[in-house]
C-alpha atoms as a PDB file:
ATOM      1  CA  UNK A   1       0.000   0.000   0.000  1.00  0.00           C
ATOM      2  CA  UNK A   2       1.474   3.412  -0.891  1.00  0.00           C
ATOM      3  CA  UNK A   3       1.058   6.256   1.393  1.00  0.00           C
ATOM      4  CA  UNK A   4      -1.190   9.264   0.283  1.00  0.00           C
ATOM      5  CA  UNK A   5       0.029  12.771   0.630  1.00  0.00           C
ATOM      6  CA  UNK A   6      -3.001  14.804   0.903  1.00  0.00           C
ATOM      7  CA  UNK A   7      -2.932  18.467   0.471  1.00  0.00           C
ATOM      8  CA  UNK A   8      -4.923  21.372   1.490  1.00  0.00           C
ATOM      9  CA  UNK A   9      -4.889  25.077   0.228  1.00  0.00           C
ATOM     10  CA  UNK A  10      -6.597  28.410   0.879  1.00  0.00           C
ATOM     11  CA  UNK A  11      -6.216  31.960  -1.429  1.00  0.00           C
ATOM     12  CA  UNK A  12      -2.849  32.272   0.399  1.00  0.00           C
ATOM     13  CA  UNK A  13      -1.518  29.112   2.655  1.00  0.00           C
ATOM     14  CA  UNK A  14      -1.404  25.430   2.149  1.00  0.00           C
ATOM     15  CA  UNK A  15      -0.095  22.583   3.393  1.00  0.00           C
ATOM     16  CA  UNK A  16       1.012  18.951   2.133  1.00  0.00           C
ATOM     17  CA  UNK A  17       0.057  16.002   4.861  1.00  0.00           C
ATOM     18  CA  UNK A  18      -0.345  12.528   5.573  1.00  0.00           C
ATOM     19  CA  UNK A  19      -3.560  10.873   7.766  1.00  0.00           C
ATOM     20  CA  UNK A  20      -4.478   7.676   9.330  1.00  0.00           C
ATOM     21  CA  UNK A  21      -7.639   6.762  10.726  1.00  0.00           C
ATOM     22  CA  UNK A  22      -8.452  10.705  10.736  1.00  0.00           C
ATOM     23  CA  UNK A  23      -5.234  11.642  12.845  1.00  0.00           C
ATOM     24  CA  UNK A  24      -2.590  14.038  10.756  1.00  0.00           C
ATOM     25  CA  UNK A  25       0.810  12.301  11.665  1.00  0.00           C
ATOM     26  CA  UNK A  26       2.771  14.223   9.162  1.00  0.00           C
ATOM     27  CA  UNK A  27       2.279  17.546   7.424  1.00  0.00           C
ATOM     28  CA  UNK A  28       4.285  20.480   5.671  1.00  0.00           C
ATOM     29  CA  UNK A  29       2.821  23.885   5.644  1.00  0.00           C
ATOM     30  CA  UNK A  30       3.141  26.955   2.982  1.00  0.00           C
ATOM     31  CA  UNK A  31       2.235  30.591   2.461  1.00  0.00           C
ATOM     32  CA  UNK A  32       1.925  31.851  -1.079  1.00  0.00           C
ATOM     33  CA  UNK A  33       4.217  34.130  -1.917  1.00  0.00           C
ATOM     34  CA  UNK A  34       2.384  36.370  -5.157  1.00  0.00           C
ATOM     35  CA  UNK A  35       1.510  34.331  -8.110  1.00  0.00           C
ATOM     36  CA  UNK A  36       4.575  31.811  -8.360  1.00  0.00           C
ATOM     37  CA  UNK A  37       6.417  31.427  -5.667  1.00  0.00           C
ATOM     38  CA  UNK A  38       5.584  28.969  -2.114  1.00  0.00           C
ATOM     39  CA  UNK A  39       7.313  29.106   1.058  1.00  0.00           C
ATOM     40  CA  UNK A  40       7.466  26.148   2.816  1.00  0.00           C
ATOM     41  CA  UNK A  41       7.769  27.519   7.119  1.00  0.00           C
ATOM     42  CA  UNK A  42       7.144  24.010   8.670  1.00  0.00           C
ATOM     43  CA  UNK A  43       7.407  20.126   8.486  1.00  0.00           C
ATOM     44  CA  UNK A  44       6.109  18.289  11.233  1.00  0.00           C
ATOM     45  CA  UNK A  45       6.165  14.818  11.768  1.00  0.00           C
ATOM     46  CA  UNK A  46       5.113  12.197  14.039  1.00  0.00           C
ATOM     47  CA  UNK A  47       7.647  10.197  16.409  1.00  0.00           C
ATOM     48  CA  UNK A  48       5.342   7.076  15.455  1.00  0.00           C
ATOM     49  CA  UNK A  49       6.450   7.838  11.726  1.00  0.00           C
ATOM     50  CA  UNK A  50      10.291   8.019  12.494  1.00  0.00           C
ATOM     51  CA  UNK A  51      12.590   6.631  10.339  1.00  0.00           C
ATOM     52  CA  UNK A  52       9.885   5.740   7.711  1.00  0.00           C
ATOM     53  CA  UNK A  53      10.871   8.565   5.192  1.00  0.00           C
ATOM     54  CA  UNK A  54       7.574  10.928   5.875  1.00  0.00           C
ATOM     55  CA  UNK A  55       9.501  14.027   6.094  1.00  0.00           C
ATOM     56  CA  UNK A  56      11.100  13.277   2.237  1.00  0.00           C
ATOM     57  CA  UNK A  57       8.029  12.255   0.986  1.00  0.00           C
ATOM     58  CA  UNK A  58       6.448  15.315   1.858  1.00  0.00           C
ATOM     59  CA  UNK A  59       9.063  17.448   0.284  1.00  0.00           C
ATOM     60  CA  UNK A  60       9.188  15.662  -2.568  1.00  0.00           C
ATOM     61  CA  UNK A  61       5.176  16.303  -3.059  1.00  0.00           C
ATOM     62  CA  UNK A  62       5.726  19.650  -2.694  1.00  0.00           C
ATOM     63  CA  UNK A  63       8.611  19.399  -5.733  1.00  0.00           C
ATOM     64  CA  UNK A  64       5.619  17.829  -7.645  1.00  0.00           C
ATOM     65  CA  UNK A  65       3.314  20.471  -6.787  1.00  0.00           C
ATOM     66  CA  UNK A  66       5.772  23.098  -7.738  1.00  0.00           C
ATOM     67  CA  UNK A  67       6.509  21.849 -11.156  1.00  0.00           C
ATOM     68  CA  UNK A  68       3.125  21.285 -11.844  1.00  0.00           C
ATOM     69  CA  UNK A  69       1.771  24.579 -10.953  1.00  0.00           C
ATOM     70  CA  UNK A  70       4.726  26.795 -12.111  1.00  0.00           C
ATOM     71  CA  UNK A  71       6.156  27.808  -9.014  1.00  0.00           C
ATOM     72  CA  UNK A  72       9.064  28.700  -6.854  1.00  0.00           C
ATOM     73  CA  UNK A  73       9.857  26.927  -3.424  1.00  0.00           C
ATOM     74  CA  UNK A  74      11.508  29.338  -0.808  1.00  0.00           C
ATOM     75  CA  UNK A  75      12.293  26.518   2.155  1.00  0.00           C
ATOM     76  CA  UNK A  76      11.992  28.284   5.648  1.00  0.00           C
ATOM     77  CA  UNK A  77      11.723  25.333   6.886  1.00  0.00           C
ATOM     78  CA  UNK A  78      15.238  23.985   7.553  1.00  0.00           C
ATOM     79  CA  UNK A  79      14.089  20.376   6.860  1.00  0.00           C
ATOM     80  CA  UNK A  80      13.023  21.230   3.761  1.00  0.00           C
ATOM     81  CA  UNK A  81      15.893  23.271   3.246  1.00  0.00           C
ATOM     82  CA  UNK A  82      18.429  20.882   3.867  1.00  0.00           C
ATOM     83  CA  UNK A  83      16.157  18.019   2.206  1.00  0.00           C
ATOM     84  CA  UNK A  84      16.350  20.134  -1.186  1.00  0.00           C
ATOM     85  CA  UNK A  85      19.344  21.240  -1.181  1.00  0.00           C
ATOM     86  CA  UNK A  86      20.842  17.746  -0.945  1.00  0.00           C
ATOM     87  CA  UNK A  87      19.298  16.362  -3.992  1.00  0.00           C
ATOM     88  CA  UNK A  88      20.448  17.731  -7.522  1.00  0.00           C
ATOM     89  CA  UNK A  89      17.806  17.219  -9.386  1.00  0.00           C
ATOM     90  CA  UNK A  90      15.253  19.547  -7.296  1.00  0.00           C
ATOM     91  CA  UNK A  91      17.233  22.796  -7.846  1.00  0.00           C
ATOM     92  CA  UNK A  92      14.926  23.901 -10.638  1.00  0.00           C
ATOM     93  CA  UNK A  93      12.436  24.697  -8.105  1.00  0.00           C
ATOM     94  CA  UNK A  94      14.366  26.779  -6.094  1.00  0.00           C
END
């Protein structure tokens, strides 16, 4: 069974996350910044979910997200910010 990122937006925050049985265990938020550009301020994840790769599946949802829609990631976060800048082939949404 994969796991399901599930993601929620308003006109100007969002957030990526993952639930079980109606409990959020894992989630990474956003505030739009103008028309093409996302700031990712938080990534939260459960100590039940250590270990399991949550935290990179997250980020790379939001790398799908921002190719998809055109956009810009500016990582706050430092998770995400070390998490992006590690891996090559996600610098085009920088």
């Amino acid at each position: 069974m994969g796991t399901i990122i599930q993601q929620q937006e308003t006109e100007n925050k969002g957030s990526f996350y993952f639930e079980k049985e109606g409990e959020r265990l894992a989630e990474m938020t956003f505030s739009k910044a103008g028309p093409d550009k996302i700031i990712i301020d938080h990534t939260e994840v459960s100590d039940t979910l250590r270990g399991t790769g949550m935290g990179l599946k997250l980020v790379e949802h939001a790398v799908e997200y921002a190719r998809k829609n055109k956009v810009k990631i500016i990582p706050l976060c430092p998770f995400a910010k070390a998490t992006l800048k590690r891996n090559e082939e996600w610098k085009d949404v920088l």
